[in-house]
N, C-alpha and C. Protein backbone atom coordinates (compact mmCIF):
# COMPACT_ATOMS: atom_id res chain seq x y z
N UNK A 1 3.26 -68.61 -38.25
CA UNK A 1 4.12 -68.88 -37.10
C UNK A 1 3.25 -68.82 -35.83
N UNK A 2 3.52 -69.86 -34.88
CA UNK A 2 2.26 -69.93 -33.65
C UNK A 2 3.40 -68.83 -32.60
N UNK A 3 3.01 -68.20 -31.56
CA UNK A 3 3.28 -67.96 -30.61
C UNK A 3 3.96 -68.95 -29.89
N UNK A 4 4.58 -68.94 -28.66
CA UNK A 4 5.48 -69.54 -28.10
C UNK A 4 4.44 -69.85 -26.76
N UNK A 5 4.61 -71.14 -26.15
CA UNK A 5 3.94 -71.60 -25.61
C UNK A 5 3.66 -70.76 -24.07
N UNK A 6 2.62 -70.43 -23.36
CA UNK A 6 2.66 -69.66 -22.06
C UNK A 6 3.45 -70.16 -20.79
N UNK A 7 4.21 -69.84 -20.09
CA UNK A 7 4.66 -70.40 -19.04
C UNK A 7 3.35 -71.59 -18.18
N UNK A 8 4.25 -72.77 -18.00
CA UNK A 8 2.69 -72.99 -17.02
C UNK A 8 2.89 -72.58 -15.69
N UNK A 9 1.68 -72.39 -15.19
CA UNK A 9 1.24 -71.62 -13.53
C UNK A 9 2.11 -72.46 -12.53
N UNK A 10 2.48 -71.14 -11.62
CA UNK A 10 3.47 -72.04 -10.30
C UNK A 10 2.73 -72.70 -9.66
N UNK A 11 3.40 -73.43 -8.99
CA UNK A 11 3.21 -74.59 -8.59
C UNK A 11 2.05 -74.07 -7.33
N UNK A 12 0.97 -74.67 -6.70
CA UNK A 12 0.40 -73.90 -5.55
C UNK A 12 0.94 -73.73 -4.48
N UNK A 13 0.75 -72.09 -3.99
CA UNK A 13 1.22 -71.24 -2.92
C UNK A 13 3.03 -71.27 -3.66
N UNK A 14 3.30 -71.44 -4.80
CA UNK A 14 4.44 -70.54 -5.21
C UNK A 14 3.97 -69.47 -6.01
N UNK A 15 4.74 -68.58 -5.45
CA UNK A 15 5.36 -67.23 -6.81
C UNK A 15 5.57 -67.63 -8.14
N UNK A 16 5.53 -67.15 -9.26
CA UNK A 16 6.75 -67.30 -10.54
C UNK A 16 7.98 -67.14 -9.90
N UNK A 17 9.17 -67.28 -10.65
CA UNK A 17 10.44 -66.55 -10.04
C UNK A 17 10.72 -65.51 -9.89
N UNK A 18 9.92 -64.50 -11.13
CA UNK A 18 10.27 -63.45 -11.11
C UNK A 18 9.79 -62.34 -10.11
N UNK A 19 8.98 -63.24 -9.88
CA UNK A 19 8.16 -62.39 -8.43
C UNK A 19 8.87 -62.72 -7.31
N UNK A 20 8.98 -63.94 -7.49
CA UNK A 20 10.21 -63.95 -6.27
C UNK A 20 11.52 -63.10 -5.84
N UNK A 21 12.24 -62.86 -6.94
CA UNK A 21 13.08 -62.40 -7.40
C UNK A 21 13.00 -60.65 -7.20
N UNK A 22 12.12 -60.73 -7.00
CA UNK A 22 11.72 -59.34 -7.21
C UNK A 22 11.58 -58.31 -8.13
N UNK A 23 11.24 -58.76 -9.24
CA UNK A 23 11.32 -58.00 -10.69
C UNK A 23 9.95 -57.62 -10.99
N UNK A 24 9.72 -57.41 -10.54
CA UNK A 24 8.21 -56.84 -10.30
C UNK A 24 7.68 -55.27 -9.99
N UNK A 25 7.15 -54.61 -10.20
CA UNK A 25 7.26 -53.12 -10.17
C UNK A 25 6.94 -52.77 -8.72
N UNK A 26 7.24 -51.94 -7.74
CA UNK A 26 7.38 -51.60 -6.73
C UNK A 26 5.74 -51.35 -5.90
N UNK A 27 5.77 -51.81 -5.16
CA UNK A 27 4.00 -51.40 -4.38
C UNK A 27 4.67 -51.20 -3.12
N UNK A 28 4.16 -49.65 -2.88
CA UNK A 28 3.73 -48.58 -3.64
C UNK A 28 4.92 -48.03 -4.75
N UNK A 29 3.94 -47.32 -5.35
CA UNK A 29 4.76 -47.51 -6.71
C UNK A 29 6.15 -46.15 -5.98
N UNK A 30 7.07 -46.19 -6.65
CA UNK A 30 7.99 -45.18 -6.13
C UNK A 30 7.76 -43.59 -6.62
N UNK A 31 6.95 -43.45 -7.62
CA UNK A 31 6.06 -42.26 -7.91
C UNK A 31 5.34 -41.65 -7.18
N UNK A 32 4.77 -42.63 -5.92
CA UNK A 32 3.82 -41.68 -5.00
C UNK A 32 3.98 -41.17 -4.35
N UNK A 33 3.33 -40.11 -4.06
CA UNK A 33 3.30 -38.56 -3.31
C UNK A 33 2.54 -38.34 -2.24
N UNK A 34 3.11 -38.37 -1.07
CA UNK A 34 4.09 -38.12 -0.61
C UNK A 34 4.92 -39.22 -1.11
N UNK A 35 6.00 -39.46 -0.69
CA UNK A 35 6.91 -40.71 -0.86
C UNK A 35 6.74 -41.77 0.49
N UNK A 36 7.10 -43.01 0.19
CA UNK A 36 7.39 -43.78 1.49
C UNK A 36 8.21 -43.49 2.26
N UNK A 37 7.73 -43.23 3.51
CA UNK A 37 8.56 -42.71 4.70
C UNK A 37 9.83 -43.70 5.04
N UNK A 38 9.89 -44.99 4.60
CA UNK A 38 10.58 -45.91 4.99
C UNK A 38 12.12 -45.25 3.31
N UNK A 39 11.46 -45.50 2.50
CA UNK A 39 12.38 -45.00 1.21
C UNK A 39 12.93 -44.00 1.45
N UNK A 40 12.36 -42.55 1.75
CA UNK A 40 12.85 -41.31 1.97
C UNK A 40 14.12 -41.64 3.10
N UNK A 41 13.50 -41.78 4.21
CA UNK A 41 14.27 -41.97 5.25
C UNK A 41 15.90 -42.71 5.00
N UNK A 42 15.63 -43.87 4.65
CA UNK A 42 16.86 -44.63 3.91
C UNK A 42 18.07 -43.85 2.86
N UNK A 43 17.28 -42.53 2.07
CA UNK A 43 18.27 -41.48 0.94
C UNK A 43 18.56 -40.79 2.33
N UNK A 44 17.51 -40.62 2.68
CA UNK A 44 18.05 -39.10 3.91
C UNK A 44 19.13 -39.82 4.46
N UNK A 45 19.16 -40.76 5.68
CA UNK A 45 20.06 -41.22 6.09
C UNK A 45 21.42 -40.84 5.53
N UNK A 46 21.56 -40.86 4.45
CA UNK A 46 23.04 -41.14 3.60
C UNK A 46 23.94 -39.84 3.85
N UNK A 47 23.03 -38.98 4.17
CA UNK A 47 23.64 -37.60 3.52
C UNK A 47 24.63 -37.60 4.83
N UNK A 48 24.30 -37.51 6.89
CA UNK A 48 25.31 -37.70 7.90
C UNK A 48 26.24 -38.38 7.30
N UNK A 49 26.16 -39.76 6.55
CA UNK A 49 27.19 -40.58 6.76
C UNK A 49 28.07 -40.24 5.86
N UNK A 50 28.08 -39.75 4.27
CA UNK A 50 28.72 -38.76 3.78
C UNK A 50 29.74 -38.00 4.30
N UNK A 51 28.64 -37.31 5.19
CA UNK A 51 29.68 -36.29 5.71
C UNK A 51 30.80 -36.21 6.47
N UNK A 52 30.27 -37.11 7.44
CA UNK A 52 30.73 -38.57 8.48
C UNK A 52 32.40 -38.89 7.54
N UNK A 53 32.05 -39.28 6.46
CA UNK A 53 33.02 -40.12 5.93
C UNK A 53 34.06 -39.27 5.04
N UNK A 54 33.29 -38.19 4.42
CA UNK A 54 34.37 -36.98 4.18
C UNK A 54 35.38 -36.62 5.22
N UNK A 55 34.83 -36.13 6.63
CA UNK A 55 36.10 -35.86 8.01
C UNK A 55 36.51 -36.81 8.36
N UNK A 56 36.28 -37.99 8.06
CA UNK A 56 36.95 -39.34 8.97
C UNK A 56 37.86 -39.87 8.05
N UNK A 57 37.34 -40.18 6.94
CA UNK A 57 38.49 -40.93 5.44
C UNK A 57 38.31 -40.04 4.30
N UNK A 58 38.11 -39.12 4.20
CA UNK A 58 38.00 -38.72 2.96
C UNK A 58 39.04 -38.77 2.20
N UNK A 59 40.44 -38.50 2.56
CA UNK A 59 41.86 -38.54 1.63
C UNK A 59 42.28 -39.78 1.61
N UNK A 60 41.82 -40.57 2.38
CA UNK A 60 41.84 -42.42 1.84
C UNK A 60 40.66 -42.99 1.38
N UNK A 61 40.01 -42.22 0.97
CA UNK A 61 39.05 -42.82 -0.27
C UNK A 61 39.18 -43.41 -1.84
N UNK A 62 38.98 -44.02 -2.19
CA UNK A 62 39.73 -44.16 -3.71
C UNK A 62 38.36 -43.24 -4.73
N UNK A 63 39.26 -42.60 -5.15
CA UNK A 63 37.82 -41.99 -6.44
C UNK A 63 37.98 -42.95 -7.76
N UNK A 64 36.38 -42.83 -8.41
CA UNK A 64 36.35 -43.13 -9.34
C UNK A 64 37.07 -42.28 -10.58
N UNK A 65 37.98 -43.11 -11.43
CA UNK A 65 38.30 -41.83 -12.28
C UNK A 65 37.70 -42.67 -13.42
N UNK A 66 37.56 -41.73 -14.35
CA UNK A 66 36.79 -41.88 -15.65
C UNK A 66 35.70 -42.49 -15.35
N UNK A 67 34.80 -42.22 -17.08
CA UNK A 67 32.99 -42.18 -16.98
C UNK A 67 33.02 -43.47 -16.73
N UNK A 68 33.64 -44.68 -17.49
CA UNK A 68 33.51 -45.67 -17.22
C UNK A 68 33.48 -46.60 -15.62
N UNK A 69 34.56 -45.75 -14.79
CA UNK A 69 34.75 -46.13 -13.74
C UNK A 69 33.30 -45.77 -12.70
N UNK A 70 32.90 -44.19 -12.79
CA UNK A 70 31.69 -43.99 -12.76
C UNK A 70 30.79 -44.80 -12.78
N UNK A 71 30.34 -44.93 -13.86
CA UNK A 71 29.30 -45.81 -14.96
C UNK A 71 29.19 -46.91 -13.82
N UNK A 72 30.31 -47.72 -13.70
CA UNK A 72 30.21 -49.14 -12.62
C UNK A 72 29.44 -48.62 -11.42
N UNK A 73 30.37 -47.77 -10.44
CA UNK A 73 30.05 -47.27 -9.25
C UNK A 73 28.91 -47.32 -8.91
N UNK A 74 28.02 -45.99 -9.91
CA UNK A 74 26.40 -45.45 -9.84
C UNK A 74 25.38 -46.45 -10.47
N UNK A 75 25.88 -47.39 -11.61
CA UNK A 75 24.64 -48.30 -12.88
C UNK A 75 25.31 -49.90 -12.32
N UNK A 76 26.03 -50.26 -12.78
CA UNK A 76 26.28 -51.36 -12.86
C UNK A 76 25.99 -52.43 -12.09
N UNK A 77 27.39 -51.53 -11.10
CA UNK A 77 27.51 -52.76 -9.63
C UNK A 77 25.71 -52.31 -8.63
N UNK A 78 25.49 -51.65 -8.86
CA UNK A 78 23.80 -51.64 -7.76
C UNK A 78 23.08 -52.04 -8.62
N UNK A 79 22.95 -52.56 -9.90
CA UNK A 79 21.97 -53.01 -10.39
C UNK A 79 22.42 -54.56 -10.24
N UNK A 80 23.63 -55.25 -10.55
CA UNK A 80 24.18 -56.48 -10.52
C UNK A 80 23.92 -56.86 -8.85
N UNK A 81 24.48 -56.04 -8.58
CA UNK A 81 24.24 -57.04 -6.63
C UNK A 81 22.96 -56.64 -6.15
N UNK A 82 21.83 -55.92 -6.25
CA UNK A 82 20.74 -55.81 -6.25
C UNK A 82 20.22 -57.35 -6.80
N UNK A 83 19.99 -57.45 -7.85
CA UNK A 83 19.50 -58.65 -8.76
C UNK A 83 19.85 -59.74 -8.02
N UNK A 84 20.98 -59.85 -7.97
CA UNK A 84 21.52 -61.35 -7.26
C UNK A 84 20.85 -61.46 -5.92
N UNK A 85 21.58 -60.17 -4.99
CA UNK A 85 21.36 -60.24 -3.67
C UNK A 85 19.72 -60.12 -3.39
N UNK A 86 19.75 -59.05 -3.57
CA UNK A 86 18.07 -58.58 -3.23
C UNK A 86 17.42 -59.42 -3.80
N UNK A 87 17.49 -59.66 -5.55
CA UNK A 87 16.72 -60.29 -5.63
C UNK A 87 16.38 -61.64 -5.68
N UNK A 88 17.88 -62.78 -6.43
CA UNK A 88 17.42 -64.06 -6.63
C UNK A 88 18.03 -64.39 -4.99
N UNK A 89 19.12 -64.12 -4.02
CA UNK A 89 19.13 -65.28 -3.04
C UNK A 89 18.11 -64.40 -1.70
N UNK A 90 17.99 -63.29 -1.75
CA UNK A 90 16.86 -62.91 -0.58
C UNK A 90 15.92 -63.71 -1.03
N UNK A 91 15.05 -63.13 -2.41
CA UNK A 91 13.89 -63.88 -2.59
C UNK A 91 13.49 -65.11 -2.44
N UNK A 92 14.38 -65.94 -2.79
CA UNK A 92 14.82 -67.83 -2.94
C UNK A 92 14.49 -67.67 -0.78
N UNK A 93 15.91 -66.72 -0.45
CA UNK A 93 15.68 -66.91 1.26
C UNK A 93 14.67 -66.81 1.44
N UNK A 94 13.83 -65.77 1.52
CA UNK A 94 12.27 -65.24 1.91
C UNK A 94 11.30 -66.70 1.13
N UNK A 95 11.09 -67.41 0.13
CA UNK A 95 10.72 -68.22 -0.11
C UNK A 95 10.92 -69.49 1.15
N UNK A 96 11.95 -69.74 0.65
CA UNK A 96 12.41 -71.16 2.04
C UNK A 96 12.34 -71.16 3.16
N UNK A 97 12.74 -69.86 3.85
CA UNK A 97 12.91 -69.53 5.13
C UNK A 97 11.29 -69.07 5.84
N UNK A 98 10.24 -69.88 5.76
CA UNK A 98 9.42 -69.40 6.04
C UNK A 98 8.73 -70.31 7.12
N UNK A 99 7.91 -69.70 8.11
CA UNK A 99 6.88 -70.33 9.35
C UNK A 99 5.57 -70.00 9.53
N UNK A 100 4.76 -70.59 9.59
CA UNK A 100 3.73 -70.33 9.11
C UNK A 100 2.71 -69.42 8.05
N UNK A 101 3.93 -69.88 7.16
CA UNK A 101 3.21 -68.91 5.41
C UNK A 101 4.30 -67.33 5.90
N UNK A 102 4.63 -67.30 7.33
CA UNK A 102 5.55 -65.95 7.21
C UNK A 102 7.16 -65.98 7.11
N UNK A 103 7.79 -64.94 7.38
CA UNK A 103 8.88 -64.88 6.43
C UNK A 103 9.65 -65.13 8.52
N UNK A 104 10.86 -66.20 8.46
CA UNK A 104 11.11 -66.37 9.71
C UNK A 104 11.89 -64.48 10.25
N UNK A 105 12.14 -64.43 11.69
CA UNK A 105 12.68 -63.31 12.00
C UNK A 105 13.80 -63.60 13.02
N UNK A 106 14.53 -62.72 13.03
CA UNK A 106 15.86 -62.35 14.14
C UNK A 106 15.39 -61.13 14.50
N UNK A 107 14.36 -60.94 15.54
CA UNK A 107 14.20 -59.68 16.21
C UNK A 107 13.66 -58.95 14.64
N UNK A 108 13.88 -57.94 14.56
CA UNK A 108 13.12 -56.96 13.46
C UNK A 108 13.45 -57.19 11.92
N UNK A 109 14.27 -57.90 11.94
CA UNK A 109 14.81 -59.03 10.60
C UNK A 109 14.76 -59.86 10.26
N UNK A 110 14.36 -59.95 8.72
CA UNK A 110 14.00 -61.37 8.76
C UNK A 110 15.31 -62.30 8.65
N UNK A 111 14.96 -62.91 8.66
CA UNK A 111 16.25 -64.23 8.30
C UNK A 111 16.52 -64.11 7.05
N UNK A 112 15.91 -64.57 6.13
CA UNK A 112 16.33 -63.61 4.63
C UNK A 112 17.49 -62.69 4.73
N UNK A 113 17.07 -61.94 5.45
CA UNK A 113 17.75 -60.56 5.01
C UNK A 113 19.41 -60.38 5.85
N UNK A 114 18.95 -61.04 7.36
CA UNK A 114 20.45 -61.57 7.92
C UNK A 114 21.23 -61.90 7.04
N UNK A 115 21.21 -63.38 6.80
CA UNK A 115 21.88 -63.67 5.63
C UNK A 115 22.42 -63.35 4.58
N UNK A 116 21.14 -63.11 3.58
CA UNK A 116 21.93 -62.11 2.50
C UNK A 116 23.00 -61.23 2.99
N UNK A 117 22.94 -60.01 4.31
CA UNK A 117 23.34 -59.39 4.39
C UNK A 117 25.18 -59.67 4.77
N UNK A 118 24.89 -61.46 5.48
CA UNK A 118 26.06 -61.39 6.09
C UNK A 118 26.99 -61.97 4.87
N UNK A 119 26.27 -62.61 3.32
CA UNK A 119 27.00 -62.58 2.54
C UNK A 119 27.53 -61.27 1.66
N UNK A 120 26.29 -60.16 1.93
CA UNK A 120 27.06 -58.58 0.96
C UNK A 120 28.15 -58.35 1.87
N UNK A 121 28.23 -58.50 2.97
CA UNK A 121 29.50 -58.38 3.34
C UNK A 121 30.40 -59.39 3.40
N UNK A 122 30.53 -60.67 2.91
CA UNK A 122 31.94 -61.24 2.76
C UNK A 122 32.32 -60.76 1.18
N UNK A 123 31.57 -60.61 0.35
CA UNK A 123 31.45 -60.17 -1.11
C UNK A 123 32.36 -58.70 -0.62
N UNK A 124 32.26 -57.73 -0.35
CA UNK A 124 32.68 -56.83 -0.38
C UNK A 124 33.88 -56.51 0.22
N UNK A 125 34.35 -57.70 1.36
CA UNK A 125 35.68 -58.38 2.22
C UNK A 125 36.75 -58.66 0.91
N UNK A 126 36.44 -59.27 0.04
CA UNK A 126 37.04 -59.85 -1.12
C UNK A 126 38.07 -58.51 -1.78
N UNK A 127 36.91 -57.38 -1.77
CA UNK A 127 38.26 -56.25 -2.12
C UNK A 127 38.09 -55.10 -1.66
N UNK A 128 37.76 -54.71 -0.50
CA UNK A 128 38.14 -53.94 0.58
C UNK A 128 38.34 -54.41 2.55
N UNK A 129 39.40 -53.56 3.24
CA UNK A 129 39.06 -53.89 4.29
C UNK A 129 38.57 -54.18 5.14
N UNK A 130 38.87 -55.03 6.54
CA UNK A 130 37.42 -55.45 7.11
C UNK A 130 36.66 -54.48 7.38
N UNK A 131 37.45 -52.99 8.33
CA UNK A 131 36.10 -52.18 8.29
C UNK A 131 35.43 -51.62 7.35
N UNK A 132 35.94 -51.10 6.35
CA UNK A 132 34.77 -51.06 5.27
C UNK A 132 34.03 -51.92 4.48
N UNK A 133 34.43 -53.25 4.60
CA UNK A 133 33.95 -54.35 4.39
C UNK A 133 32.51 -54.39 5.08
N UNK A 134 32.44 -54.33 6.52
CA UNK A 134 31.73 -54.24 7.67
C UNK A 134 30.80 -52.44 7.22
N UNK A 135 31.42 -52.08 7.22
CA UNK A 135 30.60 -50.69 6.65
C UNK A 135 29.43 -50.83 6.31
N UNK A 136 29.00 -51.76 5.26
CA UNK A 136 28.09 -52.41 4.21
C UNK A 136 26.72 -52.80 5.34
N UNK A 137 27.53 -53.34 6.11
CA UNK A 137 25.94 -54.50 6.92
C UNK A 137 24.89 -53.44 7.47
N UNK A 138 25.29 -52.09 7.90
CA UNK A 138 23.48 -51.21 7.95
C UNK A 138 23.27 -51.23 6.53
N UNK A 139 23.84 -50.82 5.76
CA UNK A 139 22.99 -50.29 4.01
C UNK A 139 22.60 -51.26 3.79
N UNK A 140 23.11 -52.62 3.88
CA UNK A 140 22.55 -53.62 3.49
C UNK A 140 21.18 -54.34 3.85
N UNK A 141 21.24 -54.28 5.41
CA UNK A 141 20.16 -54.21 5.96
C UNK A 141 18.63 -53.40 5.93
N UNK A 142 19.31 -52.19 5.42
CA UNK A 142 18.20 -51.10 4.95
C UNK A 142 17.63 -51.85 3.37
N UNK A 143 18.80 -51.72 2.46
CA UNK A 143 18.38 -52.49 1.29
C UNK A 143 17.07 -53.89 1.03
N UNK A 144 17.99 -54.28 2.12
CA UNK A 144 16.93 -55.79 2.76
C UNK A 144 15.64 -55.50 3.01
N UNK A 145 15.64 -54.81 4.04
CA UNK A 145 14.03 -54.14 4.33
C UNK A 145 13.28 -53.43 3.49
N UNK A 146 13.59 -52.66 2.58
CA UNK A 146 13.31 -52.20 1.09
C UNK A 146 12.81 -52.85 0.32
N UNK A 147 13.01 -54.07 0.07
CA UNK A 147 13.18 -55.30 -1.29
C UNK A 147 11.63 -56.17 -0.04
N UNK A 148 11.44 -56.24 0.76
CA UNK A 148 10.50 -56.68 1.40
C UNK A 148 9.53 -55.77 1.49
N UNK A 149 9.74 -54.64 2.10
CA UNK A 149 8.35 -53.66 2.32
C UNK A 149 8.04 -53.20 0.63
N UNK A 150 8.82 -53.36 -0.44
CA UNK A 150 8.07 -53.20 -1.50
C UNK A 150 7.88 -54.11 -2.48
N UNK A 151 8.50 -55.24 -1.77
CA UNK A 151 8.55 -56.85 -2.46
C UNK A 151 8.89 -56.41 -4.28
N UNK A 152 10.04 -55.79 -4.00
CA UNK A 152 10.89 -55.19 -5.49
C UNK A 152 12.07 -54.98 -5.42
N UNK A 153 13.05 -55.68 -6.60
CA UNK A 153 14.34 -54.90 -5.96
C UNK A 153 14.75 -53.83 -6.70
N UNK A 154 13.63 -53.01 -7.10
CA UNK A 154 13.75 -51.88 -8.09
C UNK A 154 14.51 -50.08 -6.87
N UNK A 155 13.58 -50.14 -5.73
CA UNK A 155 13.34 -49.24 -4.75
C UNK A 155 15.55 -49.52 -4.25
N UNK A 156 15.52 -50.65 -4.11
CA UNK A 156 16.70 -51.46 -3.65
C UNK A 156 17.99 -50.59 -4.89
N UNK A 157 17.69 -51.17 -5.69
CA UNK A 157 18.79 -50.50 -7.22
C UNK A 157 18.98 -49.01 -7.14
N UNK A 158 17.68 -48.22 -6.78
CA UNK A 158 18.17 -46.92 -6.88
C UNK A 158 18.69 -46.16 -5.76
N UNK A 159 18.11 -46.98 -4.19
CA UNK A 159 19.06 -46.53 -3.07
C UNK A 159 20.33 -46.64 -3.29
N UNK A 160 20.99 -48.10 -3.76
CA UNK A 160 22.24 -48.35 -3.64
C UNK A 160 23.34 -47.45 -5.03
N UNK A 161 22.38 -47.13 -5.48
CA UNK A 161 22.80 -46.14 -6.82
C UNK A 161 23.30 -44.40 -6.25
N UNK A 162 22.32 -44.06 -5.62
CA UNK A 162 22.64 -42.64 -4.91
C UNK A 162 23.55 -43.25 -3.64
N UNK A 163 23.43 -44.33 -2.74
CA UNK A 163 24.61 -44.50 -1.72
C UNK A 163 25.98 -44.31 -2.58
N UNK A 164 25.99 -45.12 -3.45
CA UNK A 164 27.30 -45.46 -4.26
C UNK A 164 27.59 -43.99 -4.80
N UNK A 165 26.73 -43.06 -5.47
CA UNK A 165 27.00 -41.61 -5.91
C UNK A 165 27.66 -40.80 -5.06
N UNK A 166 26.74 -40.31 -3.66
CA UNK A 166 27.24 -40.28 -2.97
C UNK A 166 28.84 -40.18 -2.44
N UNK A 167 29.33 -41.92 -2.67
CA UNK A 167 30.25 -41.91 -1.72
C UNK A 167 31.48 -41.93 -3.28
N UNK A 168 30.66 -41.95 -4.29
CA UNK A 168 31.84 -41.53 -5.18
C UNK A 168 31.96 -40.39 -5.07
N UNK A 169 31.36 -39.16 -4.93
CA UNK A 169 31.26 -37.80 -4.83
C UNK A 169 31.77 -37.57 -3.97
N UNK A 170 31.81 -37.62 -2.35
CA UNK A 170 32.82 -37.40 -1.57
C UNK A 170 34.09 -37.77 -1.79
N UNK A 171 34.73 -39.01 -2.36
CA UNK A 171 36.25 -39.44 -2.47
C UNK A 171 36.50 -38.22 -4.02
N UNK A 172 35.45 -37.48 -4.51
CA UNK A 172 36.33 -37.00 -5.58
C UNK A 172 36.75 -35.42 -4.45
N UNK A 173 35.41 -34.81 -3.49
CA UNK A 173 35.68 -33.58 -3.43
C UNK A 173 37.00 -34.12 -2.35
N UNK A 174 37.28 -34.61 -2.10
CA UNK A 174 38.50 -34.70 -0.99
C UNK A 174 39.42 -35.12 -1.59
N UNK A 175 39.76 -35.35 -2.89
CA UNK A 175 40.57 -35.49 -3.82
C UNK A 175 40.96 -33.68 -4.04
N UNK A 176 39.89 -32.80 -3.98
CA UNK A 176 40.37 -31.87 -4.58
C UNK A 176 40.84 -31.17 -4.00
């Protein structure tokens, strides 16, 4: 039995997709010590808004009930809209959207990441209110900048994994 034939090489000055995409292991790797000040900063962040969101909505929060419901919250949904978002239409954006070999900008953003961002929030309009709908566009934006400064949407999956923990963990203790 022969092996299966090798991909042929992208096209010049393209990526594969998957590099595009961001499936690619994180540089710097997320193992290193100290950590990225940009990564750290982004978990830290979470913990005010938490708290923030415990005294402001906490008894109109919806909790997750059961593992399964869980399971979505923390694994699923941040690995699924990661992939898509972060990775195939940012990356595809960050591909197209480019000026001289660089990635275009809106002030400290790229265009890429505008975008994407202003679609995680109509995505999230679909089944919650506008303001928490709107909630989304800093994390998202952080996410964005993540998936670029480590050109991965691995760093991306596990922020939005502890945000999402997080804010399942507050709607349960204010449940109790």
């Amino acid at each position: 039995m022969t092996p299966p034939p090798s991909p042929p090489p992208a096209p010049e000055g393209h990526a594969p997709f998957w590099r595009e995409a961001g499936l690619s292991w994180p540089r710097p790797s997320l193992r290193a010590w100290p950590p990225d000040a940009h990564l750290a900063l982004a978990l830290l962040a979470a913990v005010p808004v938490w708290l923030a969101l415990a005294v402001w909505a906490g008894p109109q929060m919806r909790m997750p009930v059961g593992l399964w419901a869980w399971l979505s919250l923390v694994a699923v949904q941040p690995l699924l809209e990661e992939l898509v978002f972060r990775g195939v239409l940012q990356g595809q954006a960050l591909a197209l959207l480019r000026q001289d070999g660089r990635p275009r900008r809106l002030g400290p953003v790229t265009l890429a990441n505008g975008l994407v961002t202003v679609a995680f929030v109509l995505l999230h309009l679909r089944a919650q209110p506008l303001a928490w709908a709107l909630a989304v566009l800093a994390p998202s934006l952080v996410l964005g900048h993540l998936r670029e400064r480590f050109a991965s949407v691995w760093p991306c999956v596990l922020v939005h994994a502890v945000y999402n923990a997080g804010f399942g963990l507050v709607a349960w203790l204010a449940q109790r």
